[in-house]
N, C-alpha and C. Protein backbone atom coordinates (compact mmCIF):
# COMPACT_ATOMS: atom_id res chain seq x y z
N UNK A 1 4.34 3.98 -3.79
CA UNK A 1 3.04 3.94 -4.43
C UNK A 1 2.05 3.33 -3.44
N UNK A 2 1.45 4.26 -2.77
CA UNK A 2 -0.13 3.49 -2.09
C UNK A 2 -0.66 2.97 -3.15
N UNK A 3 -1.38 1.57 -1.70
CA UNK A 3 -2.26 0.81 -2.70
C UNK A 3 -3.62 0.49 -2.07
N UNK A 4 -4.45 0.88 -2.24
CA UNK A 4 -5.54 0.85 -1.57
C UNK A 4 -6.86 0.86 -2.51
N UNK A 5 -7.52 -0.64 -2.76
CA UNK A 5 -8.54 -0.95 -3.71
C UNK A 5 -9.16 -1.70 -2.84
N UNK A 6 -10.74 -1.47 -3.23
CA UNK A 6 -12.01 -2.03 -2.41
C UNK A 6 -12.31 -3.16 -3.20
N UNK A 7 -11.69 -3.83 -4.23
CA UNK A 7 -12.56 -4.63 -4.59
C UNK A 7 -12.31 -6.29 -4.19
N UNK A 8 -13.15 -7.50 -4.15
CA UNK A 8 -13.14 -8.59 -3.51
C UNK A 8 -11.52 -9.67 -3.65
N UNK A 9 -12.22 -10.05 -3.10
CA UNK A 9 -10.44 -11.24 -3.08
C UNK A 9 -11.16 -12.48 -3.69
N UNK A 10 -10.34 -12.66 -4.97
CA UNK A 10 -11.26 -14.04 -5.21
C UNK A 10 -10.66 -15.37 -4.45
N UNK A 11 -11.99 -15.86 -4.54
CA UNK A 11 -11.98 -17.43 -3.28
C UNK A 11 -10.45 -18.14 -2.92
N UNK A 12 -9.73 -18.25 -2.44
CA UNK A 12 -8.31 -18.93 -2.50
C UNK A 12 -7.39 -17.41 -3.19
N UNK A 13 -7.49 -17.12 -2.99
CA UNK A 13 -6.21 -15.74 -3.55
C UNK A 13 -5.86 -15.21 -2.20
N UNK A 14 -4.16 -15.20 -2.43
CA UNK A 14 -4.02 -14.49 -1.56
C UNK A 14 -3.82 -12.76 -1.68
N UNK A 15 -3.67 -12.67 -0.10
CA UNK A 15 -4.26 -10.89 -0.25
C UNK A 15 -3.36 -9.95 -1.37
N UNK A 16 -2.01 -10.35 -1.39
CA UNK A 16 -1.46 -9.19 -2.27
C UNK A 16 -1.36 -9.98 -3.75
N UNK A 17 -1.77 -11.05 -3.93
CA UNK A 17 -1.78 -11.48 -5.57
C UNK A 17 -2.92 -10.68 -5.80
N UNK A 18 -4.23 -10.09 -5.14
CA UNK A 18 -5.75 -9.94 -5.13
C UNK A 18 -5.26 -8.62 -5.35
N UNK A 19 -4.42 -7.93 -5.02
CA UNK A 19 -3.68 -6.05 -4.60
C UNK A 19 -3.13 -6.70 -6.11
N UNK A 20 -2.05 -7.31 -6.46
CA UNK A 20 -1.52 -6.71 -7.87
C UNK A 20 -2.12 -6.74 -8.90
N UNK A 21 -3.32 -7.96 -8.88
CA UNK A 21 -4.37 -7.92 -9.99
C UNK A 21 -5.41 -6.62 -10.12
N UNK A 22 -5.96 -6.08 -8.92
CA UNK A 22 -6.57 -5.24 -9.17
C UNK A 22 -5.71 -4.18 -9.38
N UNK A 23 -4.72 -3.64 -9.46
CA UNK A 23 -4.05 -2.38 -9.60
C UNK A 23 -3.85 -2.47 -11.03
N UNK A 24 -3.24 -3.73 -11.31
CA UNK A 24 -2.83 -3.96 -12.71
C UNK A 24 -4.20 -3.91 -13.53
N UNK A 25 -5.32 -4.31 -13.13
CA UNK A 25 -6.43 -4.11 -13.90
C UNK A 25 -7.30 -2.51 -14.01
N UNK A 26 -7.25 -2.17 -12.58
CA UNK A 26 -7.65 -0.53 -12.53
C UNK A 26 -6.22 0.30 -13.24
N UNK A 27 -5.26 0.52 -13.35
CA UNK A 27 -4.26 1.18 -13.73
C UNK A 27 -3.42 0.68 -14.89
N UNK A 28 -3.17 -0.18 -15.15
CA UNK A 28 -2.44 -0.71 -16.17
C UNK A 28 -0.83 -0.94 -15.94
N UNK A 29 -0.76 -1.04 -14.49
CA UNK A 29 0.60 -0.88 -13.71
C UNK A 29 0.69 -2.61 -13.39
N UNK A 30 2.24 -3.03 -13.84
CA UNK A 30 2.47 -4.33 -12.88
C UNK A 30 3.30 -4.32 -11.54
N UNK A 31 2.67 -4.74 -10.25
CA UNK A 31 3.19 -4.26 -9.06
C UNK A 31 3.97 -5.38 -8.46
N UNK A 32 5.37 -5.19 -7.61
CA UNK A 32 5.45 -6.29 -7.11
C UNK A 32 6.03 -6.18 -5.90
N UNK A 33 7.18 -6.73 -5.10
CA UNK A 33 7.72 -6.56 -3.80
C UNK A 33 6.72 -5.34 -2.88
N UNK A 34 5.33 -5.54 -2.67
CA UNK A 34 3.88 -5.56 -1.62
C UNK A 34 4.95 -5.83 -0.75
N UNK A 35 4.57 -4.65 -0.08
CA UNK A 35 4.45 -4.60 1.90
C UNK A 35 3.01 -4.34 2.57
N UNK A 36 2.68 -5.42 3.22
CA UNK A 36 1.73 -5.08 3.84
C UNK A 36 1.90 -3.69 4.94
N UNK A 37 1.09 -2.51 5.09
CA UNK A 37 1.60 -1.71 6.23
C UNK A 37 0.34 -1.29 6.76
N UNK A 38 -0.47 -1.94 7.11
CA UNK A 38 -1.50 -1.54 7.85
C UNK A 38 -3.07 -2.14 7.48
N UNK A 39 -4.24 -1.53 8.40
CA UNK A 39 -5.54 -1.84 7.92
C UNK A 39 -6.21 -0.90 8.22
N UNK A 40 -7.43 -0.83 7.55
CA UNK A 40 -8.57 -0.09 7.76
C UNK A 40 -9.96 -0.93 8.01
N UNK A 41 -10.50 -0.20 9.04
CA UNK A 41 -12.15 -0.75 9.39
C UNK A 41 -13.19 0.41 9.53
N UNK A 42 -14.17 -0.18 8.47
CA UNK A 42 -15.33 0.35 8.68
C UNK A 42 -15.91 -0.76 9.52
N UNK A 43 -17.28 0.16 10.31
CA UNK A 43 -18.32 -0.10 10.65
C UNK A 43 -19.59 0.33 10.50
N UNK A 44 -20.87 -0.64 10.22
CA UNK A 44 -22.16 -0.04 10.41
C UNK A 44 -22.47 -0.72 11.64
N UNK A 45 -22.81 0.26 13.25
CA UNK A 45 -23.15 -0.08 14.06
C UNK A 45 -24.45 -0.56 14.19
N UNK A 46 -25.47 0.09 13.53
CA UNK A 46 -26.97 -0.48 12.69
C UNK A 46 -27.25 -1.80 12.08
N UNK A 47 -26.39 -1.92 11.30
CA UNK A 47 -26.93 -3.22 10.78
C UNK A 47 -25.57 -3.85 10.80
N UNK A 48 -24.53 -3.95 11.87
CA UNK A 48 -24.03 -4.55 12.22
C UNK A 48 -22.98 -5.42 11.27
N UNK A 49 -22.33 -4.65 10.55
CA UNK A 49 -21.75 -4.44 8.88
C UNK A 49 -20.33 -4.15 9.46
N UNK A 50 -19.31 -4.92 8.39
CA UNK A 50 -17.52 -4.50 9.15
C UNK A 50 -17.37 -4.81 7.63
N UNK A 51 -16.73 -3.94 6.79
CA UNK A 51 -16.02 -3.79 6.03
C UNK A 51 -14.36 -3.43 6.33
N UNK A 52 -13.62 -4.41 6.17
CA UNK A 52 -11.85 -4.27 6.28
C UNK A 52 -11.00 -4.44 5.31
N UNK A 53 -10.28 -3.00 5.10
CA UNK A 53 -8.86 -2.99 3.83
C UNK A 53 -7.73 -3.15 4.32
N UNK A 54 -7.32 -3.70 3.28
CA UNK A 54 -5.66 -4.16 4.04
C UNK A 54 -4.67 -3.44 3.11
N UNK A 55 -3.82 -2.29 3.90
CA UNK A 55 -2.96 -1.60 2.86
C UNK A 55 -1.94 -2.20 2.50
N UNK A 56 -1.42 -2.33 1.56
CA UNK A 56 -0.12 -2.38 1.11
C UNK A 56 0.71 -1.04 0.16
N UNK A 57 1.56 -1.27 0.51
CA UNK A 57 2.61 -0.17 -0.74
C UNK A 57 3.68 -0.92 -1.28
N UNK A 58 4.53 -0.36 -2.27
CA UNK A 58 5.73 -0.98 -3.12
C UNK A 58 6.02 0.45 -3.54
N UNK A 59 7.39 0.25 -4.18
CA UNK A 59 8.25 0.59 -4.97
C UNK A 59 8.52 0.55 -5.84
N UNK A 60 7.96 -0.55 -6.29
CA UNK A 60 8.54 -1.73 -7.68
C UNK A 60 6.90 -1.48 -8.47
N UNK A 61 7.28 -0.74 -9.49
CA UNK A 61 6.39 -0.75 -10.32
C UNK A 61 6.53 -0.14 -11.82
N UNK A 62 5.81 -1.11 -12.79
CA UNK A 62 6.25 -1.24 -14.43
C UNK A 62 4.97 -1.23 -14.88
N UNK A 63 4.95 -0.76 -16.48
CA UNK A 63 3.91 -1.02 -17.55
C UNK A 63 3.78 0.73 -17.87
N UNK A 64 2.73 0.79 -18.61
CA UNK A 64 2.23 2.14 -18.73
C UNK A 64 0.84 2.34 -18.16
N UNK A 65 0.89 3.84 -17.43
CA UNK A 65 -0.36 4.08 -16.58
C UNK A 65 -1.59 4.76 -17.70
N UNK A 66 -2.89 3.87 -17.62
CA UNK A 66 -3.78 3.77 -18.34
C UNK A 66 -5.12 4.10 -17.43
N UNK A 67 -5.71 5.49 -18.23
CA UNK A 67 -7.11 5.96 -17.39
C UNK A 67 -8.13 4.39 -17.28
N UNK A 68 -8.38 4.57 -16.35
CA UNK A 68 -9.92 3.93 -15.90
C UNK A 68 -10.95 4.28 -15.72
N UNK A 69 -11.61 3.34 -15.54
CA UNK A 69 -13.36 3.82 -15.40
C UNK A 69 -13.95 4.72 -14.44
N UNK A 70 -13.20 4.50 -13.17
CA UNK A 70 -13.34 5.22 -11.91
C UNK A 70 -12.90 6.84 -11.94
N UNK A 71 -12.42 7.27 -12.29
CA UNK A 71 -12.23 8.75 -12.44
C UNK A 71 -10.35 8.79 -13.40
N UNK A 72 -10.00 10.04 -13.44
CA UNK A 72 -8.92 10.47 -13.59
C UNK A 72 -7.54 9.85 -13.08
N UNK A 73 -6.50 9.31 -13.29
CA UNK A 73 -5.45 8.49 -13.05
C UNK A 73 -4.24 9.71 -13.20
N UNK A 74 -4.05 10.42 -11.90
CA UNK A 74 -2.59 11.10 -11.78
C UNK A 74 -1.78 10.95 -10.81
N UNK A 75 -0.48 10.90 -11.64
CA UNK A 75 0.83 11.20 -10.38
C UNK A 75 0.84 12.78 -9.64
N UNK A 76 1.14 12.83 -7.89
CA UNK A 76 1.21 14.06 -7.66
C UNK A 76 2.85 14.25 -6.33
N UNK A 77 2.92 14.82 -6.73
CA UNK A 77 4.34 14.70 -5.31
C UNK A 77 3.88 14.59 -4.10
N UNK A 78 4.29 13.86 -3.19
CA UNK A 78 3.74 13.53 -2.21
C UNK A 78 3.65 14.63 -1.38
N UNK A 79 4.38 16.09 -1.99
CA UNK A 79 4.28 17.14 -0.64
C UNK A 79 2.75 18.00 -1.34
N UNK A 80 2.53 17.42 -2.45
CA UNK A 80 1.24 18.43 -2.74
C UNK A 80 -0.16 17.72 -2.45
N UNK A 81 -0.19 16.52 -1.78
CA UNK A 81 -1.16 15.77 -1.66
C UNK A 81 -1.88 16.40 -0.30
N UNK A 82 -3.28 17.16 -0.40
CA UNK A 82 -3.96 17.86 0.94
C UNK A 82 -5.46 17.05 0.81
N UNK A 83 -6.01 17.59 1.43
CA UNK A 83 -7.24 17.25 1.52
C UNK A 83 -8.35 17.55 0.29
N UNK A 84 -7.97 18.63 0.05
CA UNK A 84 -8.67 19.35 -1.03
C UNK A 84 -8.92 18.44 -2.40
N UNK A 85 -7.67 17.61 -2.35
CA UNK A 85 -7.02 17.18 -4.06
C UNK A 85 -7.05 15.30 -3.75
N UNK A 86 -7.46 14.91 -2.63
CA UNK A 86 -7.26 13.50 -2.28
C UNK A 86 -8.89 12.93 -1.74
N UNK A 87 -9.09 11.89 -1.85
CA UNK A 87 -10.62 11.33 -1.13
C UNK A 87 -10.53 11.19 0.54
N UNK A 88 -11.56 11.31 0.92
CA UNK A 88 -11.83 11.73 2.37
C UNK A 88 -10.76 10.23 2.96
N UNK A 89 -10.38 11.31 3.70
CA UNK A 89 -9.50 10.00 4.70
C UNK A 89 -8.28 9.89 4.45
N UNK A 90 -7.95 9.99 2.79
CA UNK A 90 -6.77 9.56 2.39
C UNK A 90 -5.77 10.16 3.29
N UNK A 91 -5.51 11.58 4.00
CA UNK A 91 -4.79 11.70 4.24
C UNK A 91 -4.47 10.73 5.47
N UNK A 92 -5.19 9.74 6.38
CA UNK A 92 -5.03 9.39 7.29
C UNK A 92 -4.32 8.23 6.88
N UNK A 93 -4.85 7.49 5.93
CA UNK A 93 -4.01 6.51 5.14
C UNK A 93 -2.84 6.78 4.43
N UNK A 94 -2.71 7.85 4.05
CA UNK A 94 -0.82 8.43 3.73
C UNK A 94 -0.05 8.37 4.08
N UNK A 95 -0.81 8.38 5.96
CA UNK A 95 0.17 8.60 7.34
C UNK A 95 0.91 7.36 7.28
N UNK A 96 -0.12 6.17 7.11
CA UNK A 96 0.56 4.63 7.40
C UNK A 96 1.45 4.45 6.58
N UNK A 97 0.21 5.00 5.05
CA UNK A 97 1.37 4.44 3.75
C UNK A 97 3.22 4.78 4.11
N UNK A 98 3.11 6.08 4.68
CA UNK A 98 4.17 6.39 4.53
C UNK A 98 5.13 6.28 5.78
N UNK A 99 4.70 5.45 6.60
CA UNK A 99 5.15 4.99 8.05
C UNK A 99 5.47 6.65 8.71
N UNK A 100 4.87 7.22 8.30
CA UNK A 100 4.70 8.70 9.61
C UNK A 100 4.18 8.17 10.84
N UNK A 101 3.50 6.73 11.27
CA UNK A 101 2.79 6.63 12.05
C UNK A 101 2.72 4.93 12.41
N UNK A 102 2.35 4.55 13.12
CA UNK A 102 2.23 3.01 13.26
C UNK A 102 1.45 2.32 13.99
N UNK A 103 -0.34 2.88 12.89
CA UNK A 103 -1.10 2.84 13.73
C UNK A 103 -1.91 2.36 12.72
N UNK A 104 -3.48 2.06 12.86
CA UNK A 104 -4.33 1.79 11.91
C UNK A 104 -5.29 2.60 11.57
N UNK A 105 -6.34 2.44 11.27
CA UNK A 105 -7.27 3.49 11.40
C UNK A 105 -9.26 2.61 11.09
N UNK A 106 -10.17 3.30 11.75
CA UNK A 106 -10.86 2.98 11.98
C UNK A 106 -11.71 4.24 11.60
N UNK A 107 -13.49 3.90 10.88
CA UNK A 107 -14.32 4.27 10.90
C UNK A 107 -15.58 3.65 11.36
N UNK A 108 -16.53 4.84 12.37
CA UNK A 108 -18.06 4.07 12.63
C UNK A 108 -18.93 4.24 11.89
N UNK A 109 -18.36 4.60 11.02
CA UNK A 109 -19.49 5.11 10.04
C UNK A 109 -19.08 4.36 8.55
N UNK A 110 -20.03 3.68 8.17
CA UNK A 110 -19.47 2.82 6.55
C UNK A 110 -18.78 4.30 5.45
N UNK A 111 -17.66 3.86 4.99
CA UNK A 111 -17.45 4.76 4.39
C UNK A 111 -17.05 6.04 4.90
N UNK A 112 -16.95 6.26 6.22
CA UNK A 112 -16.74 7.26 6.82
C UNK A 112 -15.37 8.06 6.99
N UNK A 113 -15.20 9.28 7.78
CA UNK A 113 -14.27 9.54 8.45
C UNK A 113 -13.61 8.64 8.91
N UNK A 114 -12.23 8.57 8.60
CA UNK A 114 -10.81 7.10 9.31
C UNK A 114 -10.32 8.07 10.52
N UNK A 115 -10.41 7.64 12.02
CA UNK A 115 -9.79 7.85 12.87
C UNK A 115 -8.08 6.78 13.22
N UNK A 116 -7.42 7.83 13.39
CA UNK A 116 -6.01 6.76 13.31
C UNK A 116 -5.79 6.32 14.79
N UNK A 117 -5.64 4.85 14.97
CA UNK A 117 -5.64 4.19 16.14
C UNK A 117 -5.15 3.06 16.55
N UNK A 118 -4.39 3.36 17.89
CA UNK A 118 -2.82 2.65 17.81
C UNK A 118 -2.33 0.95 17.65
N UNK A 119 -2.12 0.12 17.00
CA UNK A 119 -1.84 -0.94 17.07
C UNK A 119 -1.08 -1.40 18.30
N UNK A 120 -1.59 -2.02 18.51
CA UNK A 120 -0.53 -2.69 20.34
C UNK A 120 -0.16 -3.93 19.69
N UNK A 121 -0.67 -5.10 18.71
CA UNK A 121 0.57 -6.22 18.63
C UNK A 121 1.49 -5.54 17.16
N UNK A 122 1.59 -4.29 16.47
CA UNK A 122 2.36 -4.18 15.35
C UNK A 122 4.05 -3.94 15.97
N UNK A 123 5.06 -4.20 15.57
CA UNK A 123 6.24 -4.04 15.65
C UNK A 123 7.13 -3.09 14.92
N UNK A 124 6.12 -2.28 14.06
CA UNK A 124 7.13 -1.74 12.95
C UNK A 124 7.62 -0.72 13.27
């Protein structure tokens, strides 16, 4: 299960208690044994703006899955997931989620296109 939510870390939380609360609050899912496997960076070179996500995935997951506010909430097999049917980028973030790759990824543009790009201190 990728996990990838934009919303804040409250003050003193750490990063994946901040990942199971918001999943459990956007989805209605309780998540647990978080692997961190990567990051993402935006940039606004303009006004000099860095927005950074920190992915995690698991395995381990319970409750019943409950629509949210944000759009439609579906399971899809991971071989039918394209571009067409996923939000811009995702597929570049699939790559990590799914250790196809062991790299990070980066945009210059806020919100932009994720270019995937190689980690030199990761080990995985």
């Amino acid at each position: 299960m990728p996990l990838d939510r934009t919303e804040p870390v409250e003050p003193g939380e750490p990063l994946a208690t901040a990942m199971a609360r918001e999943v459990f609050e956007e989805t209605g899912l309780t998540v647990s044994q978080l692997e961190s496997c990567g990051t993402v960076e935006w940039f606004d070179t303009q006004d000099h703006y860095r927005k950074i996500g920190f992915l995690y995935r698991t395995s381990q997951f319970s409750g019943q899955l409950k629509q949210g506010d944000e759009g439609r909430i579906l399971w899809y097999p991971l071989a039918d997931l394209n571009r067409a049917n996923t939000a811009e980028s995702f597929m570049e973030m699939l790559a990590i989620f799914t250790k196809q790759t062991t790299v990070d990824a980066v945009s210059f543009e806020m919100n932009g296109s994720l270019t995937l790009t190689p980690d030199e201190g990761n080990d995985k």
